[in-house]
N, C-alpha and C. Protein backbone atom coordinates (compact mmCIF):
# COMPACT_ATOMS: atom_id res chain seq x y z
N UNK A 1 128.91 118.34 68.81
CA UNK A 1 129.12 118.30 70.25
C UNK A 1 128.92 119.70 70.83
N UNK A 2 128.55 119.86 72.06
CA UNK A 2 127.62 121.31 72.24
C UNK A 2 129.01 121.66 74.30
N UNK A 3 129.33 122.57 73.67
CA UNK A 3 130.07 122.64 75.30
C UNK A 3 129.22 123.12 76.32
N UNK A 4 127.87 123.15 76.60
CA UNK A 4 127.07 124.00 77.41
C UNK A 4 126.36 123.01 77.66
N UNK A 5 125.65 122.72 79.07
CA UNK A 5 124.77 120.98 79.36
C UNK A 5 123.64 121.42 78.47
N UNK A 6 123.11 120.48 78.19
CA UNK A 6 121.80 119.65 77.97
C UNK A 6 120.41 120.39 77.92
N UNK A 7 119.93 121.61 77.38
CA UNK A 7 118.95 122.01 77.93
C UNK A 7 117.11 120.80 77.49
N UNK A 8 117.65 120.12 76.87
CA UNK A 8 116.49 119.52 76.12
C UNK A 8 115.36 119.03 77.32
N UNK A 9 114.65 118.97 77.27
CA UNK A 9 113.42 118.55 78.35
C UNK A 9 113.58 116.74 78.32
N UNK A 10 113.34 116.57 79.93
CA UNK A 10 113.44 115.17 80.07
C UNK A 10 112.32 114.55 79.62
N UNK A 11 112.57 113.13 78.71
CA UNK A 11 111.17 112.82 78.60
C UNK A 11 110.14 112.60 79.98
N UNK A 12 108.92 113.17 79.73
CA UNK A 12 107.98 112.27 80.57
C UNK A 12 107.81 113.23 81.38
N UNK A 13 108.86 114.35 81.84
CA UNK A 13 108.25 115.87 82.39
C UNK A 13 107.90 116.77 81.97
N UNK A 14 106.96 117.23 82.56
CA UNK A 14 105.64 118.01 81.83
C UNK A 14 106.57 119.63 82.40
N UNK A 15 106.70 120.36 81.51
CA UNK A 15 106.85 121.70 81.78
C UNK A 15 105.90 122.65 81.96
N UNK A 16 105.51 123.00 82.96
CA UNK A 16 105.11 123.97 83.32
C UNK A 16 104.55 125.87 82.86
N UNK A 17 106.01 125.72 82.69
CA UNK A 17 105.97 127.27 82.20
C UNK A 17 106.41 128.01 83.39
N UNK A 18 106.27 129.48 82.27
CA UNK A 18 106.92 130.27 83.43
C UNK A 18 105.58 131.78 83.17
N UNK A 19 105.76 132.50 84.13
CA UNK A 19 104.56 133.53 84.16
C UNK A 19 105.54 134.68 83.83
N UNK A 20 104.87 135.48 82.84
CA UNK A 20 105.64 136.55 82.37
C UNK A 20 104.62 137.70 82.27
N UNK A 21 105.26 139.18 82.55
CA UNK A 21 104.41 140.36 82.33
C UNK A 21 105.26 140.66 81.29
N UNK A 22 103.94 141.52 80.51
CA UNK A 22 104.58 142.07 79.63
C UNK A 22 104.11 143.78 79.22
N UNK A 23 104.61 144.40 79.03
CA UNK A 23 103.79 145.82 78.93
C UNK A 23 104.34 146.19 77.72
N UNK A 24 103.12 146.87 76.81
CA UNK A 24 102.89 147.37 75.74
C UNK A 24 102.64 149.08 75.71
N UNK A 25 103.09 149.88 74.86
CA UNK A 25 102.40 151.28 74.71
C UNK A 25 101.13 151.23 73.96
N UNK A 26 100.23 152.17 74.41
CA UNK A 26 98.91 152.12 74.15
C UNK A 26 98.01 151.04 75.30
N UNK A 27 96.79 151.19 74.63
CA UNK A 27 95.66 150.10 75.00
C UNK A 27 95.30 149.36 74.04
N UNK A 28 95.71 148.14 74.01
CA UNK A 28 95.28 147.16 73.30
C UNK A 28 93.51 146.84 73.34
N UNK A 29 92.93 146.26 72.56
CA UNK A 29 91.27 146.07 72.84
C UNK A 29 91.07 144.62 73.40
N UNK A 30 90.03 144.01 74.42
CA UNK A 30 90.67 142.95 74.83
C UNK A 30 89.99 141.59 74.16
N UNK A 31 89.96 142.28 73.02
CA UNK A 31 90.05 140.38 71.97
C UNK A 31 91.07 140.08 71.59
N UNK A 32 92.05 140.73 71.27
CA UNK A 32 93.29 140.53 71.28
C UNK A 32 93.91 139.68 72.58
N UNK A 33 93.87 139.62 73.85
CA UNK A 33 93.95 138.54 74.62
C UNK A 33 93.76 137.16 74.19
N UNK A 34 92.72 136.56 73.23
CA UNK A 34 93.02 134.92 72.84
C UNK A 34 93.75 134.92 71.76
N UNK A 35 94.24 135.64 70.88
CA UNK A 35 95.61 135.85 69.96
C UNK A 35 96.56 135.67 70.52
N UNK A 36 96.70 136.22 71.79
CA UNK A 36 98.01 136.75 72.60
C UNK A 36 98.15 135.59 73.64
N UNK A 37 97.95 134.32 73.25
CA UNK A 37 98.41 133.59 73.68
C UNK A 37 97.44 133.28 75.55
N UNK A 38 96.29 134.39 75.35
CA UNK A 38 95.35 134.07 76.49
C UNK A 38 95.91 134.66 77.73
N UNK A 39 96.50 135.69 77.39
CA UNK A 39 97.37 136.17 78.21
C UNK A 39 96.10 137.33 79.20
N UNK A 40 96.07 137.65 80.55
CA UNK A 40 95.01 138.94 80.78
C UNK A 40 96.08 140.21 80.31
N UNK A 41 95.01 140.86 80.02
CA UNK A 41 94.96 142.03 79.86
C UNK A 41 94.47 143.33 80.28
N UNK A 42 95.69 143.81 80.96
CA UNK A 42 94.72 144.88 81.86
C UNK A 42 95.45 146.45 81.14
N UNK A 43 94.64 147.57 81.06
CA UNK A 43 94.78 148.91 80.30
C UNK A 43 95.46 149.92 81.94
N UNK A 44 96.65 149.93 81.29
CA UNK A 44 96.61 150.79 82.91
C UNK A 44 96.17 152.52 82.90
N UNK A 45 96.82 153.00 83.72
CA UNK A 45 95.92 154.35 83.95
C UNK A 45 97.30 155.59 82.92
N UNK A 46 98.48 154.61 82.91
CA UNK A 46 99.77 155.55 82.15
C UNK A 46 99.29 155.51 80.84
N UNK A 47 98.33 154.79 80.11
CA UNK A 47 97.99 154.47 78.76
C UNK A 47 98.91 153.32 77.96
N UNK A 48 99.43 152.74 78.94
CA UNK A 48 100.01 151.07 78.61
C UNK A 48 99.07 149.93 78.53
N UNK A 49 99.53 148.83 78.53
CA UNK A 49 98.41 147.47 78.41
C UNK A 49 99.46 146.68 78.68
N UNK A 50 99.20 145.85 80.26
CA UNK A 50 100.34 144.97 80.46
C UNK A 50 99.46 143.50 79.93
N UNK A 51 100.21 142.56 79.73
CA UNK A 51 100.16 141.16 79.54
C UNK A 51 100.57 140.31 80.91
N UNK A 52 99.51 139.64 81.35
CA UNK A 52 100.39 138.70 82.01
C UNK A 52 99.51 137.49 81.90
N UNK A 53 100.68 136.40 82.44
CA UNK A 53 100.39 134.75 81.90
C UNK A 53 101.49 133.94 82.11
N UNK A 54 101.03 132.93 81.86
CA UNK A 54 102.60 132.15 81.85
C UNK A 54 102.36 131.52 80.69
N UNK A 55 103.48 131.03 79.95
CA UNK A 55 104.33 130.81 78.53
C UNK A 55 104.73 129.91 78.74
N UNK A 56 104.47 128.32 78.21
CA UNK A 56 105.14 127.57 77.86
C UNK A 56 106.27 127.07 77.86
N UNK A 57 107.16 127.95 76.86
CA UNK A 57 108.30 127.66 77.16
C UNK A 57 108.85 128.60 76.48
N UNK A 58 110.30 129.14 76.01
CA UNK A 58 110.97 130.05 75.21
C UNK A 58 110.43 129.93 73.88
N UNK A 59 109.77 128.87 73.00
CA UNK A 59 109.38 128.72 72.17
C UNK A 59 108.09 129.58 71.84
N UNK A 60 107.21 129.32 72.55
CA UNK A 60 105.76 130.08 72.79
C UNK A 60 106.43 131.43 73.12
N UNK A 61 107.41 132.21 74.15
CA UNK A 61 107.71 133.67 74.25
C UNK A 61 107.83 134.59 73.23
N UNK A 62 108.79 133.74 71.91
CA UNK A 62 109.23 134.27 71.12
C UNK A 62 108.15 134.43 69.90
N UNK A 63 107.49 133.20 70.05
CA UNK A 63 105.46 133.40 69.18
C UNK A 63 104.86 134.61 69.56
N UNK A 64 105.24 134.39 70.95
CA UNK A 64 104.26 135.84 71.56
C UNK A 64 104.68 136.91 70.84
N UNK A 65 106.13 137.33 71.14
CA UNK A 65 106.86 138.11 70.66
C UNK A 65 106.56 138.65 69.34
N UNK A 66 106.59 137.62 68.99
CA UNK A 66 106.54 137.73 66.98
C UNK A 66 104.89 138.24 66.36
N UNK A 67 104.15 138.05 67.76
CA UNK A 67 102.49 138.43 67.17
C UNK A 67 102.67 140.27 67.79
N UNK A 68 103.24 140.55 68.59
CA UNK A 68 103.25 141.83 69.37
C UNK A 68 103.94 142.57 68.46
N UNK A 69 105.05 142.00 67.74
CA UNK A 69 105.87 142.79 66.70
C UNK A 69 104.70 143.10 65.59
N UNK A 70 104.21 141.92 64.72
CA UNK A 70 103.44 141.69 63.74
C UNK A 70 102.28 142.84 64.06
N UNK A 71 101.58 143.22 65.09
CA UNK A 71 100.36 144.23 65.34
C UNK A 71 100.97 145.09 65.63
N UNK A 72 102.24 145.53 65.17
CA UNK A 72 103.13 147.25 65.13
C UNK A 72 102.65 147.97 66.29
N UNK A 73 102.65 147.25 67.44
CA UNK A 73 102.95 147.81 68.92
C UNK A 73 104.09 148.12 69.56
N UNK A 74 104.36 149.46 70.22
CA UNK A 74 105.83 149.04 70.68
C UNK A 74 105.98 148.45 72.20
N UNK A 75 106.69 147.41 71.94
CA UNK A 75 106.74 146.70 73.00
C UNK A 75 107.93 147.43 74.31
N UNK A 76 107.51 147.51 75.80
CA UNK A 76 108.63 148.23 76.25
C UNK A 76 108.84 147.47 77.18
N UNK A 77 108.37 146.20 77.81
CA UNK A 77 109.58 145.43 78.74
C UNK A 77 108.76 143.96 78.58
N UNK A 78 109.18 143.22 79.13
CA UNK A 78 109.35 141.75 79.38
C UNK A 78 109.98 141.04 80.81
N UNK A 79 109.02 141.23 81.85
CA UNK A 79 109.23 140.98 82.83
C UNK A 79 109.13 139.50 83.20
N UNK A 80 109.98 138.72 83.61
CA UNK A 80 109.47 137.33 84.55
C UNK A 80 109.26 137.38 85.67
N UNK A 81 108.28 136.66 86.01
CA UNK A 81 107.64 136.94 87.13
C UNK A 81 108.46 135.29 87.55
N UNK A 82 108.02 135.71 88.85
CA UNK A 82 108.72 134.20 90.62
C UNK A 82 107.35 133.15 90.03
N UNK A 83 108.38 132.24 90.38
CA UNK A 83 107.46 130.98 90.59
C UNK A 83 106.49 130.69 91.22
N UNK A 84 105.06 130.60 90.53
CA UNK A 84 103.86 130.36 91.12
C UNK A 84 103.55 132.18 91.79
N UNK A 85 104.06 132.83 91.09
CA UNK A 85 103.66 134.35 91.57
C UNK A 85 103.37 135.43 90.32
N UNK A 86 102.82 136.10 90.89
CA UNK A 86 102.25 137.26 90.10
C UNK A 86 103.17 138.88 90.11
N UNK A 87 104.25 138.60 90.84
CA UNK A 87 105.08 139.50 91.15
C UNK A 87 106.39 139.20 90.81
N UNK A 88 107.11 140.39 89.78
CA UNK A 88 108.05 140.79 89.03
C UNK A 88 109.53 140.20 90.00
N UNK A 89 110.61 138.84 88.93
CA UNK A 89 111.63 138.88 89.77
C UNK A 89 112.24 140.14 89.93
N UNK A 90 113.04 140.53 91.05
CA UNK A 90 113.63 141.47 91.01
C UNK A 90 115.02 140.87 90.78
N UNK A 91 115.68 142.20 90.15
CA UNK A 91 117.16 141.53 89.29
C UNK A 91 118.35 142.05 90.91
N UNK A 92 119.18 140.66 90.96
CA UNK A 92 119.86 140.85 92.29
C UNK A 92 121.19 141.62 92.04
N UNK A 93 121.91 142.03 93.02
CA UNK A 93 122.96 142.94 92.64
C UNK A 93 124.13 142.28 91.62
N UNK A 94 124.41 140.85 92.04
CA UNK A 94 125.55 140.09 91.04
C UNK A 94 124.40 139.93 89.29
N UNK A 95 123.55 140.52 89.47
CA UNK A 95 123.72 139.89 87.46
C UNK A 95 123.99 141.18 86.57
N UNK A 96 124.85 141.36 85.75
CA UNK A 96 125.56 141.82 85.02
C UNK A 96 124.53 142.79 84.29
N UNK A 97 123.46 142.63 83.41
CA UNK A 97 123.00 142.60 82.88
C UNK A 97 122.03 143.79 83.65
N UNK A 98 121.37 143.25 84.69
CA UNK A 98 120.65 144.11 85.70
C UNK A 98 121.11 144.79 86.94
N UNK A 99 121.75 145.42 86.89
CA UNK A 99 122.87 145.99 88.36
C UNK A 99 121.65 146.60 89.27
N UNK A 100 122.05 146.27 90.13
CA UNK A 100 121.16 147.27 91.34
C UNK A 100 121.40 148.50 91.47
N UNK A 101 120.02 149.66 91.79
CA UNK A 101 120.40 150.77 91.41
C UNK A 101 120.82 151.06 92.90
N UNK A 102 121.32 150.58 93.82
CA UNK A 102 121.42 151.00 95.16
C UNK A 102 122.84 151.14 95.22
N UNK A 103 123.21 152.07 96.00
CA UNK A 103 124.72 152.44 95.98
C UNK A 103 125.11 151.92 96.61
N UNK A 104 126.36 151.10 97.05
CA UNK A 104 126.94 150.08 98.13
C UNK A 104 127.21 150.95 99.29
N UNK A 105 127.13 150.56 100.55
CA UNK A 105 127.51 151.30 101.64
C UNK A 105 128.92 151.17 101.72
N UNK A 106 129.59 151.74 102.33
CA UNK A 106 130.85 152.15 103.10
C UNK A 106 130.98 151.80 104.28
N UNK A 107 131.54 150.93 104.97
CA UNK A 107 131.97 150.61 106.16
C UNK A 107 133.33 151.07 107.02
């Protein structure tokens, strides 16, 4: 018995996915893109290589994951991107995890 709901997928709905950036140190070469899950690949000008795409599901992230580890890259973030967008959620002031770097005003 599991105390947390249900995450299992309903039958008969098709999941989507979700679009994730991902940035790497170095420049990756871009055949490595159909390994990487077909992800684009763009070399930026800091000498990173971001990933972006959308993923399946947590299952496929952690594949991804496990091929980025496996080619001894160091991996330095894992961004999710908004729904149906190409642009990074931003983390809101209540999540724990991501605090806002903005100082609260004083009234």
């Amino acid at each position: 018995m599991s105390d947390g709901p249900d995450r299992r997928a309903t039958p008969g709905v098709e999941d989507a996915g979700r679009g994730y950036q991902i940035t790497l140190a170095g420049h990756l070469d871009a055949h490595w893109s159909t390994w990487l899950a077909g992800l684009t690949l763009t070399h930026e000008e800091d000498g990173t290589t971001t990933l972006r795409g959308v993923v399946s599901d947590q299952a496929q992230l952690h594949g991804l994951l496990g091929r980025i580890r496996d080619l001894g890259v160091a991996l330095i973030s894992v961004i999710p991107l908004g729904p149906g967008s190409t642009d990074p959620i931003h983390p809101s002031s209540t999540d724990p995890i991501h605090p806002s770097t903005t100082e609260p005003t004083q009234e």
